[in-house]
PDB file of N, CA and C in Angstrom:
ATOM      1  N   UNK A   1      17.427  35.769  64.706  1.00  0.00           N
ATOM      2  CA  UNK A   1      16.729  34.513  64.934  1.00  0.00           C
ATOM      3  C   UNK A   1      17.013  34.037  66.348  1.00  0.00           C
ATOM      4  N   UNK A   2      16.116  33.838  66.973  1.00  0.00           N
ATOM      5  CA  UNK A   2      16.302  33.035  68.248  1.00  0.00           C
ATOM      6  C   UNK A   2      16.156  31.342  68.577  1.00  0.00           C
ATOM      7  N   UNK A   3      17.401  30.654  69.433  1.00  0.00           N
ATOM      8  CA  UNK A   3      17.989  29.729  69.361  1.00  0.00           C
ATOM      9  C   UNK A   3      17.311  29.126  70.434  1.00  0.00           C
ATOM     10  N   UNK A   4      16.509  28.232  70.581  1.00  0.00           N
ATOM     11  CA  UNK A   4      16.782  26.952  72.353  1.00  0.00           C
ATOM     12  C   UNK A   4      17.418  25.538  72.127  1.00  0.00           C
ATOM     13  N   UNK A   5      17.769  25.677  72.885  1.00  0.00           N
ATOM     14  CA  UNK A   5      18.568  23.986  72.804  1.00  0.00           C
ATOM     15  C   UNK A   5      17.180  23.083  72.681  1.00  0.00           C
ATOM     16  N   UNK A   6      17.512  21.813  72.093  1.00  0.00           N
ATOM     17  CA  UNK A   6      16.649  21.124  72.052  1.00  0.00           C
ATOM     18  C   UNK A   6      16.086  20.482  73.414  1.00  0.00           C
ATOM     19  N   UNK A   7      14.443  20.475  73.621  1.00  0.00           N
ATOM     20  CA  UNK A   7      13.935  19.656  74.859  1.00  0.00           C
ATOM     21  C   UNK A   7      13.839  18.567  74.931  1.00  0.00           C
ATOM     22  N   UNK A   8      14.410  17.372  75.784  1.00  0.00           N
ATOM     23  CA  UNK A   8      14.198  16.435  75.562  1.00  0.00           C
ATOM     24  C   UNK A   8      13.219  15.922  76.480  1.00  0.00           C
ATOM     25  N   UNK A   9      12.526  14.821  76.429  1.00  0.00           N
ATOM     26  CA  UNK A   9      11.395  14.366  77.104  1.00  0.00           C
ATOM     27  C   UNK A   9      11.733  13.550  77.731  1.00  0.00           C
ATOM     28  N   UNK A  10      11.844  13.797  79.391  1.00  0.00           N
ATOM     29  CA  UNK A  10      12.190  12.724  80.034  1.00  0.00           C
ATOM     30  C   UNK A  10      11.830  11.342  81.027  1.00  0.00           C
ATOM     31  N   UNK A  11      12.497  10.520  80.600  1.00  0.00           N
ATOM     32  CA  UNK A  11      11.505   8.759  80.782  1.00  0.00           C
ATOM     33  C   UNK A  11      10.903   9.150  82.322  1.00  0.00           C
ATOM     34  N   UNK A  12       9.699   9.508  82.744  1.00  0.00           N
ATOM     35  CA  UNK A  12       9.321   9.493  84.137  1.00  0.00           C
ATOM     36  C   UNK A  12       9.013   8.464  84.128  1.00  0.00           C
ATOM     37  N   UNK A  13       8.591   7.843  83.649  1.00  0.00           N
ATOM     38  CA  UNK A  13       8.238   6.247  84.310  1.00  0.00           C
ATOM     39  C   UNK A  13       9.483   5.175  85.284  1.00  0.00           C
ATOM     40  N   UNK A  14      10.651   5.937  84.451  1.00  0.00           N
ATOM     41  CA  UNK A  14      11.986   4.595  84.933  1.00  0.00           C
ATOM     42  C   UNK A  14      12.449   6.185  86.385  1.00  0.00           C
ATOM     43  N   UNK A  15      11.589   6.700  86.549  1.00  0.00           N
ATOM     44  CA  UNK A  15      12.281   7.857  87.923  1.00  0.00           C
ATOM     45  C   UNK A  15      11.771   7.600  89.306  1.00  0.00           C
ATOM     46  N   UNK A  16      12.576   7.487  89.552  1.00  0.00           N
ATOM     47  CA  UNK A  16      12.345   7.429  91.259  1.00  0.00           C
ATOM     48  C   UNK A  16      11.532   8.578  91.663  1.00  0.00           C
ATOM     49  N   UNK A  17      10.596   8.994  92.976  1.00  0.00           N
ATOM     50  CA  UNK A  17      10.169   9.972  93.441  1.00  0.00           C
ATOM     51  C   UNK A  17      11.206  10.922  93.983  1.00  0.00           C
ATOM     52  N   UNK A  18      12.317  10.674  93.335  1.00  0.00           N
ATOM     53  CA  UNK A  18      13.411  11.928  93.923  1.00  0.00           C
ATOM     54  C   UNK A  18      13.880  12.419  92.760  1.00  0.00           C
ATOM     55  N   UNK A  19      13.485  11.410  92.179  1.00  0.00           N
ATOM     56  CA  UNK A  19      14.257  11.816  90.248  1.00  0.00           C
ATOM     57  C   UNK A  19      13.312  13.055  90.273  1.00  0.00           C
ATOM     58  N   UNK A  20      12.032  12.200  90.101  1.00  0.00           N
ATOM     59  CA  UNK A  20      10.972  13.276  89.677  1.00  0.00           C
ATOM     60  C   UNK A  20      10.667  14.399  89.970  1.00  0.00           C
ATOM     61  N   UNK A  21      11.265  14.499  91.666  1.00  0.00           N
ATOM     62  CA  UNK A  21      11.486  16.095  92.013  1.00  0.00           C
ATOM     63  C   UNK A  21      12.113  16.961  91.583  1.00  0.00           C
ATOM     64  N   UNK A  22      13.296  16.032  91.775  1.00  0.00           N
ATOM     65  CA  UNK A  22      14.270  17.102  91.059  1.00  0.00           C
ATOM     66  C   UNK A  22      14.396  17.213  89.589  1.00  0.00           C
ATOM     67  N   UNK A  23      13.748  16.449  89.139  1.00  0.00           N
ATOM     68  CA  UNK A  23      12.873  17.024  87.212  1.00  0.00           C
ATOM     69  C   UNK A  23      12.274  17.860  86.913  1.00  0.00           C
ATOM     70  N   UNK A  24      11.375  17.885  87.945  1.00  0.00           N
ATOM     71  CA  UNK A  24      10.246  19.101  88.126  1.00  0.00           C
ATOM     72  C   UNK A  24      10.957  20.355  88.926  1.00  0.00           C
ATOM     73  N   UNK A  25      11.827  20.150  89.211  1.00  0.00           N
ATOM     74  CA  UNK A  25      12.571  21.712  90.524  1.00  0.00           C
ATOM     75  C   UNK A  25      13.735  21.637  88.711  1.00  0.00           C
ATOM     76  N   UNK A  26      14.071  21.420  88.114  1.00  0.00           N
ATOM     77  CA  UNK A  26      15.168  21.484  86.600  1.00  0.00           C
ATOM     78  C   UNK A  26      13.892  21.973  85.545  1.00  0.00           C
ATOM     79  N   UNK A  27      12.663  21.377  85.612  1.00  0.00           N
ATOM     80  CA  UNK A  27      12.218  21.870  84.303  1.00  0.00           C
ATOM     81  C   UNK A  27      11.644  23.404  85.202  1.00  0.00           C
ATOM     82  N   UNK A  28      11.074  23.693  85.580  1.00  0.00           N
ATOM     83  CA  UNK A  28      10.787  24.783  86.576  1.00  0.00           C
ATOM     84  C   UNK A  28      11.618  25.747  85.913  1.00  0.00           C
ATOM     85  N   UNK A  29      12.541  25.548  86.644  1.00  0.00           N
ATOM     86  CA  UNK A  29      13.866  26.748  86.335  1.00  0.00           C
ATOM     87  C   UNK A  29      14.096  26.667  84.834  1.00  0.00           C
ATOM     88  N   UNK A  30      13.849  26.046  83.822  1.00  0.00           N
ATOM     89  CA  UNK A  30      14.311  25.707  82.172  1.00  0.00           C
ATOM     90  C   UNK A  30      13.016  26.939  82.130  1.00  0.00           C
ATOM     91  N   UNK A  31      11.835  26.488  82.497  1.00  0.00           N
ATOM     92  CA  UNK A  31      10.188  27.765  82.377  1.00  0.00           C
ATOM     93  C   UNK A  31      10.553  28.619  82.821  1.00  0.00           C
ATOM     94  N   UNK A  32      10.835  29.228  83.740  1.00  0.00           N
ATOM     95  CA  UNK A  32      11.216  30.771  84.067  1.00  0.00           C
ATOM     96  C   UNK A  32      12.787  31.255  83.531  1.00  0.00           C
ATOM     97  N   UNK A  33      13.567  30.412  82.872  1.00  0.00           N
ATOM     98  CA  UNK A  33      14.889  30.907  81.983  1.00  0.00           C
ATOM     99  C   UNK A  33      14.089  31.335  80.647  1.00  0.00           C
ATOM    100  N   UNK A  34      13.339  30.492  80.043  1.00  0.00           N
ATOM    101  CA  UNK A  34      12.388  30.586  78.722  1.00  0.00           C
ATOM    102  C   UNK A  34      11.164  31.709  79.266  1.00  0.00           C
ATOM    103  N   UNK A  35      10.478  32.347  79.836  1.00  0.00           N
ATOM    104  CA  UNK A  35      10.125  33.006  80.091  1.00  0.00           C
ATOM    105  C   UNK A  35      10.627  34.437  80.047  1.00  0.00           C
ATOM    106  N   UNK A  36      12.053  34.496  80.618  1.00  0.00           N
ATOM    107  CA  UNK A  36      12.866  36.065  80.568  1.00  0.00           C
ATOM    108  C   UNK A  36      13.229  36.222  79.741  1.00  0.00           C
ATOM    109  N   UNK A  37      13.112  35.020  78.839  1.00  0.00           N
ATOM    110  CA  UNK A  37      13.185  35.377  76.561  1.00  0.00           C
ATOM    111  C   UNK A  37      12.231  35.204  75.713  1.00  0.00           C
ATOM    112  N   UNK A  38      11.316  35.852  76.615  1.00  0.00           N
ATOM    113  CA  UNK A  38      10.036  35.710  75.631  1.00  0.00           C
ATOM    114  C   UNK A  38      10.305  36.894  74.567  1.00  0.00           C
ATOM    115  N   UNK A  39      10.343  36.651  73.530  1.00  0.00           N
ATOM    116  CA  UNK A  39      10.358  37.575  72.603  1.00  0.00           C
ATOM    117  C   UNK A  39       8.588  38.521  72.276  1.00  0.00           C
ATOM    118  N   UNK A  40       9.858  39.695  72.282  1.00  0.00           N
ATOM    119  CA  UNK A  40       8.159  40.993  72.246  1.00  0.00           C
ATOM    120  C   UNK A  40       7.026  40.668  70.837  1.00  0.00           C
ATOM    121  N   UNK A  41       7.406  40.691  69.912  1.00  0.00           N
ATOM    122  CA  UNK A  41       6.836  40.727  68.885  1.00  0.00           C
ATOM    123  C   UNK A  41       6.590  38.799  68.839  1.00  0.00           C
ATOM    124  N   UNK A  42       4.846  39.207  69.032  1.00  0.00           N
ATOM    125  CA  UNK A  42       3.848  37.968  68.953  1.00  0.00           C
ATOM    126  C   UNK A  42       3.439  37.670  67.730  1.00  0.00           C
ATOM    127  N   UNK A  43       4.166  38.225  66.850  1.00  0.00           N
ATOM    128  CA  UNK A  43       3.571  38.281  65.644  1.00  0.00           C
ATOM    129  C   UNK A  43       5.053  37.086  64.122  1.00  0.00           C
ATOM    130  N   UNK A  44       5.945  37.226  65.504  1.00  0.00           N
ATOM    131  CA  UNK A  44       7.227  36.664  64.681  1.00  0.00           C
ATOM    132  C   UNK A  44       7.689  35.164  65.208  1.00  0.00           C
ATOM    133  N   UNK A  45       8.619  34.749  63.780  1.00  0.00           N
ATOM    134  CA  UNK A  45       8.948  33.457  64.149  1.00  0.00           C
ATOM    135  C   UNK A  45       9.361  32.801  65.366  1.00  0.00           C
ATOM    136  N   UNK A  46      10.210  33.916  65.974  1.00  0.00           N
ATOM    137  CA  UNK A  46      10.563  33.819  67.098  1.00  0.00           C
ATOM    138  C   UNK A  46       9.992  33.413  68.289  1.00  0.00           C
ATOM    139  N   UNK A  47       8.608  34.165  68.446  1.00  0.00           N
ATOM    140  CA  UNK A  47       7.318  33.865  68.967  1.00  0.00           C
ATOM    141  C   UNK A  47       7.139  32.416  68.771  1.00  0.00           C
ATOM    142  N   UNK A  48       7.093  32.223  67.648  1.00  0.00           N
ATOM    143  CA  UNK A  48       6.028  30.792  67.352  1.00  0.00           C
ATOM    144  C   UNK A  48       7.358  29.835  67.880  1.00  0.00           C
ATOM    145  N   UNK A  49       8.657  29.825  67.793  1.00  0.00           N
ATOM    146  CA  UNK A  49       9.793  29.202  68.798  1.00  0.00           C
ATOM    147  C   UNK A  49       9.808  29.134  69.867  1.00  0.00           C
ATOM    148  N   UNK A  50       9.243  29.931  70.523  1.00  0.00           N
ATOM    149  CA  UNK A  50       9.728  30.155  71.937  1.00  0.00           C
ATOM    150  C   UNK A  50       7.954  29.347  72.482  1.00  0.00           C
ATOM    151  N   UNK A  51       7.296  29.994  71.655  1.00  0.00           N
ATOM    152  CA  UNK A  51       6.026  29.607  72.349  1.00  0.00           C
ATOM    153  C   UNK A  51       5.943  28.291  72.166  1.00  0.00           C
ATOM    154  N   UNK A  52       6.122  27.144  71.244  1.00  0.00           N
ATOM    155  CA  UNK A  52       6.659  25.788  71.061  1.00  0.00           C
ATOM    156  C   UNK A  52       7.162  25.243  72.380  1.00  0.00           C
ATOM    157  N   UNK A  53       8.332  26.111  72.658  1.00  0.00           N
ATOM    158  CA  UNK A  53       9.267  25.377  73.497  1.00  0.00           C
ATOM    159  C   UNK A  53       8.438  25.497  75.166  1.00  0.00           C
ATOM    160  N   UNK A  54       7.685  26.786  74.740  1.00  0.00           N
ATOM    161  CA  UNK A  54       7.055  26.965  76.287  1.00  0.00           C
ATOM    162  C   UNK A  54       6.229  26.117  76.754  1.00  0.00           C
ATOM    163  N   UNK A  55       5.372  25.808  75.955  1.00  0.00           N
ATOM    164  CA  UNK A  55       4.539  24.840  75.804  1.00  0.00           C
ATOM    165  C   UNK A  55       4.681  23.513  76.255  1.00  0.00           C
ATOM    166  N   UNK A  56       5.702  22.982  75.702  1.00  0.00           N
ATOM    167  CA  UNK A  56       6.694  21.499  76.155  1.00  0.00           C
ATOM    168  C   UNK A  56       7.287  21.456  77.028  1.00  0.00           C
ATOM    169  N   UNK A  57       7.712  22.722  77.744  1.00  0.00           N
ATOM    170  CA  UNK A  57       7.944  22.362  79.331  1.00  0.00           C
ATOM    171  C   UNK A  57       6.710  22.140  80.247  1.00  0.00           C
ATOM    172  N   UNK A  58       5.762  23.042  79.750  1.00  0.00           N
ATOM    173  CA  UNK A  58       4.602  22.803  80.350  1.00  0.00           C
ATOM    174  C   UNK A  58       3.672  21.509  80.715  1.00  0.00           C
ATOM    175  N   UNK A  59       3.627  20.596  79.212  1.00  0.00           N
ATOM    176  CA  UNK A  59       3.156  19.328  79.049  1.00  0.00           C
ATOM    177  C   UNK A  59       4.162  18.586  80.148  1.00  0.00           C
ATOM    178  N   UNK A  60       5.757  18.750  80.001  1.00  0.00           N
ATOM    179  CA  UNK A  60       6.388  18.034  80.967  1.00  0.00           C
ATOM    180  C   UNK A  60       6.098  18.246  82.547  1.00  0.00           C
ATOM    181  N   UNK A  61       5.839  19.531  82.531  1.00  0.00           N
ATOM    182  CA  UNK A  61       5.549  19.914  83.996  1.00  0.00           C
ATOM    183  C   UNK A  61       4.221  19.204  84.685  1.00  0.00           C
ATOM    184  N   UNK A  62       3.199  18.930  84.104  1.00  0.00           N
ATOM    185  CA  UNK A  62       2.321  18.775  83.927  1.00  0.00           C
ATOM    186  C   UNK A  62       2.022  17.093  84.352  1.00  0.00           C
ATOM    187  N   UNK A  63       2.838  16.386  83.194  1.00  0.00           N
ATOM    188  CA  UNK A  63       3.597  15.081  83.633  1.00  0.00           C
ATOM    189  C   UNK A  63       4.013  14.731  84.378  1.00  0.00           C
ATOM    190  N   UNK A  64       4.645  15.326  84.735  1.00  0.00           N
ATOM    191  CA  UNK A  64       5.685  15.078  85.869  1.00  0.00           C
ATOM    192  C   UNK A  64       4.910  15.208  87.445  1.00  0.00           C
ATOM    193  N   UNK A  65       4.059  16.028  87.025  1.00  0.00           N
ATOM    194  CA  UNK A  65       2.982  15.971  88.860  1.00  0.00           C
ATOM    195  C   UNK A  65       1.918  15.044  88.630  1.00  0.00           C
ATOM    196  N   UNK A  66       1.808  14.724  87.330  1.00  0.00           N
ATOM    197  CA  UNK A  66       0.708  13.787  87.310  1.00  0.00           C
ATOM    198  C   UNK A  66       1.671  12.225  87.857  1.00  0.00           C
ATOM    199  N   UNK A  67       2.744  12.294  87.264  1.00  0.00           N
ATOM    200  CA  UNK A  67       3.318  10.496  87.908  1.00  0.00           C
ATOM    201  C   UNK A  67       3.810  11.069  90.045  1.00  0.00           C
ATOM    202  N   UNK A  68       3.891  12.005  89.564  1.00  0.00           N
ATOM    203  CA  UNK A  68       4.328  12.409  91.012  1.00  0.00           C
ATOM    204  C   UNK A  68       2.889  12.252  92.036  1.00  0.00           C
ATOM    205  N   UNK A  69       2.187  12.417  91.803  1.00  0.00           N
ATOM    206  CA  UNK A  69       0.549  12.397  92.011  1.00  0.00           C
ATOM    207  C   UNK A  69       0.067  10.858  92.311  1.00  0.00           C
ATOM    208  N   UNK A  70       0.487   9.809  91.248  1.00  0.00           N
ATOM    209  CA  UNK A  70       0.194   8.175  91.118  1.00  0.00           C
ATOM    210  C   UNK A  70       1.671   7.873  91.988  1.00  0.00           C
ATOM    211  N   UNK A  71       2.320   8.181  92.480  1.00  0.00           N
ATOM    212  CA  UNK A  71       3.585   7.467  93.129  1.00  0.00           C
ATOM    213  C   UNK A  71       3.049   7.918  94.819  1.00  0.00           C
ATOM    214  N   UNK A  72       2.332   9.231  94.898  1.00  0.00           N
ATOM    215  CA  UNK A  72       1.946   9.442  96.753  1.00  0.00           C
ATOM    216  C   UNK A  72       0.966   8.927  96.876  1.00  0.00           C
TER     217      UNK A  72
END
């Protein structure tokens, strides 16, 4: 069975434009750590874990240039 720590979602609204960089340069690196464990078999739970978690960095990533975007 494969394990990720839990993601937590973090308050961008209360972040400074330096927070937010360096949120986005931390979740970055969390996506390409979760990436080099992508599990082979697309067909297993594991999959549907990892792909979850991939996902939710993504939405954060995503977030995070969008307030980064309304703050320049």
């Amino acid at each position: 069975m494969i394990y990720f720590d839990p993601i937590e979602y973090p308050d961008l609204d209360a972040m400074t434009l330096e927070q937010l960089q360096a949120c986005r340069e931390e979740t970055q690196q969390q996506l390409a750590a979760l990436d080099a464990q992508e599990p082979a078999d697309m067909e297993s739970e594991a999959y549907e874990i990892w792909g979850d978690a991939h996902e939710m960095l993504e939405d954060i990533l995503d977030d995070i240039q969008d307030r980064l975007d309304a703050l320049q």
